[in-house]
C-alpha atoms as a PDB file:
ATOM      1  CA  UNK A   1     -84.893  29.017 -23.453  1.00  0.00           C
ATOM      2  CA  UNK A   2     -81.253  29.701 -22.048  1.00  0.00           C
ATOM      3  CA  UNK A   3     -81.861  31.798 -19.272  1.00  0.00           C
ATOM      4  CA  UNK A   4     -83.836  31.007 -15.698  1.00  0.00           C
ATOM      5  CA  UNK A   5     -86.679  32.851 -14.968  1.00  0.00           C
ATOM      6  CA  UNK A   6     -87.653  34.170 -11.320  1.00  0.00           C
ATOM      7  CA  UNK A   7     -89.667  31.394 -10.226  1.00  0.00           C
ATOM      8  CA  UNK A   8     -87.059  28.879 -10.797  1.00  0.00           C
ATOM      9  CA  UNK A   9     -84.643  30.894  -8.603  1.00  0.00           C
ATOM     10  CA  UNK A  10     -87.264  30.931  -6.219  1.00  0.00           C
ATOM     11  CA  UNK A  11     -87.249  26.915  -6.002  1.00  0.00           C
ATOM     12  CA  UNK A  12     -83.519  27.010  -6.128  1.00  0.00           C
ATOM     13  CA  UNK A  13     -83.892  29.130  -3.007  1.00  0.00           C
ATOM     14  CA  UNK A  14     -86.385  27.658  -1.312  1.00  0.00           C
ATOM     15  CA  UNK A  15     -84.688  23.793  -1.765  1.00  0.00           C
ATOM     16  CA  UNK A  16     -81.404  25.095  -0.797  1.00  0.00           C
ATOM     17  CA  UNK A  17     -83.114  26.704   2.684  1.00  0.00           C
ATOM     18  CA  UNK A  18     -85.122  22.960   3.259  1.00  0.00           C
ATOM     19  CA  UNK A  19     -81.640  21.615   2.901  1.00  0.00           C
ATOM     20  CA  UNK A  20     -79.498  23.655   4.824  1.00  0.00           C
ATOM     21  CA  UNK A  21     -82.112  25.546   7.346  1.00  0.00           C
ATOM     22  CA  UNK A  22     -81.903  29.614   7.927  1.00  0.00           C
ATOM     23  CA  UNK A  23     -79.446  28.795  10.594  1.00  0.00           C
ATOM     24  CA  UNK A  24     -76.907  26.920   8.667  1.00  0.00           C
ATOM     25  CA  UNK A  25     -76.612  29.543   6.244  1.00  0.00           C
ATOM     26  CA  UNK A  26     -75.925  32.543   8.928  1.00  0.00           C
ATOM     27  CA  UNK A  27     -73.955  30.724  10.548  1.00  0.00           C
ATOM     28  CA  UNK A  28     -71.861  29.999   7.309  1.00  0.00           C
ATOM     29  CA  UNK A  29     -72.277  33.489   6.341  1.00  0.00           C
ATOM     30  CA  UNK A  30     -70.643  34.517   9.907  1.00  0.00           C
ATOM     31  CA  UNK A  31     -67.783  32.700   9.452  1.00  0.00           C
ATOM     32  CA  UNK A  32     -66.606  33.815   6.611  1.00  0.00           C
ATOM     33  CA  UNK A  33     -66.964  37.223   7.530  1.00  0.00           C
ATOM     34  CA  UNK A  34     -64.613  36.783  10.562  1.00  0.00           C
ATOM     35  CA  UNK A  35     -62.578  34.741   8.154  1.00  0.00           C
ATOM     36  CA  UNK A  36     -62.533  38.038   5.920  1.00  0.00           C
ATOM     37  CA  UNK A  37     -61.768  40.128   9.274  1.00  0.00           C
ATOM     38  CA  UNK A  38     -58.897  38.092  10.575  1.00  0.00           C
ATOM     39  CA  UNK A  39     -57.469  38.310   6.876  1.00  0.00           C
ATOM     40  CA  UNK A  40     -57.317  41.745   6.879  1.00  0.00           C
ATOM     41  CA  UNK A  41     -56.106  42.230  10.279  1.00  0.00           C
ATOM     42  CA  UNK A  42     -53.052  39.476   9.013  1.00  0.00           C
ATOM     43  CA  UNK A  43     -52.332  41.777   6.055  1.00  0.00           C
ATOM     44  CA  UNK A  44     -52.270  45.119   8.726  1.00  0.00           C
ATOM     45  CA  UNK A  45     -49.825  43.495  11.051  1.00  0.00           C
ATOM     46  CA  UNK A  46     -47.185  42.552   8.246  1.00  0.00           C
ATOM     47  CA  UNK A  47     -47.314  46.256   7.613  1.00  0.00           C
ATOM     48  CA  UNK A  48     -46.070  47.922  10.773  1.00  0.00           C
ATOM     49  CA  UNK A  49     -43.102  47.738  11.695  1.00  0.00           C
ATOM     50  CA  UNK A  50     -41.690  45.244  15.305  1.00  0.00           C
ATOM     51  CA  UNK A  51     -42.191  47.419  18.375  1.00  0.00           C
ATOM     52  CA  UNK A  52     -39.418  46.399  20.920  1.00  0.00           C
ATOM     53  CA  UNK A  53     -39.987  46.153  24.511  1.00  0.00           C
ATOM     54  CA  UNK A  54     -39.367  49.101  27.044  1.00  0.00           C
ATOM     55  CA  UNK A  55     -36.238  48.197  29.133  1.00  0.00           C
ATOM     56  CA  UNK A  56     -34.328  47.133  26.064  1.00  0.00           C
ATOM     57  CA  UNK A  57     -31.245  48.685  24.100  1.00  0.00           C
ATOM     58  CA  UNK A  58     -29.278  47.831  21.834  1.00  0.00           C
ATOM     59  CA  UNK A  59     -25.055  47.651  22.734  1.00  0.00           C
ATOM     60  CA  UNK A  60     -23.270  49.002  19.664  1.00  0.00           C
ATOM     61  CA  UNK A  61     -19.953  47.914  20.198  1.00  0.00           C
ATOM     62  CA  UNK A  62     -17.326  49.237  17.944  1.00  0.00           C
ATOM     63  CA  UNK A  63     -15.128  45.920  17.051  1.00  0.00           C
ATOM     64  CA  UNK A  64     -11.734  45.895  17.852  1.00  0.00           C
ATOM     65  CA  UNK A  65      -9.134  45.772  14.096  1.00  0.00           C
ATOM     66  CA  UNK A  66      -5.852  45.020  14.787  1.00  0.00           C
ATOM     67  CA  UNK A  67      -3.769  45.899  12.483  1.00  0.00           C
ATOM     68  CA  UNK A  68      -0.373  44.627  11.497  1.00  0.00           C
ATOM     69  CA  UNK A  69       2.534  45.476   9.032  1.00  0.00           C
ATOM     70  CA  UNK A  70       4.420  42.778   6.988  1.00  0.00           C
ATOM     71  CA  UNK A  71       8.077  43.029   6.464  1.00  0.00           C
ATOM     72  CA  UNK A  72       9.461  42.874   3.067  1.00  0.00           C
ATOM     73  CA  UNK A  73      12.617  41.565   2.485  1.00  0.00           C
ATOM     74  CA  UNK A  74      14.712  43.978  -0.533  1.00  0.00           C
ATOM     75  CA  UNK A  75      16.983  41.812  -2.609  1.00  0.00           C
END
């Protein structure tokens, strides 16, 4: 009594294809793929690591420490 048998999913089916027409559906079905695709492609590029540009460097300047020396006064 619970459960559907085949030819109600084949009404299901067959109202669901008058309402949204074989096109709609591949259509639908298309998108989310690429949706699926660009996701993954997101979750590559975090992954690797920024490329820099050729022509580029880095300057690793040393910074200059001055150093000084208190007096102390001996009582």
């Amino acid at each position: 009594m619970g459960s559907l048998s085949i030819w109600h999913w084949l009404i299901v089916l067959v109202i669901v294809l008058l309402l949204f027409g074989k096109g709609k559906i591949s259509d639908v079905m298309g998108d989310m793929a690429k949706g699926v695709k660009s996701f993954k492609k997101g979750l590559a590029d975090d992954d690797e690591t920024p490329v820099k540009p050729a022509g580029t460097t880095i300057d690793h300047k040393t910074p200059e420490v001055v150093v000084t020396e208190e007096k102390t006064r001996a009582s």
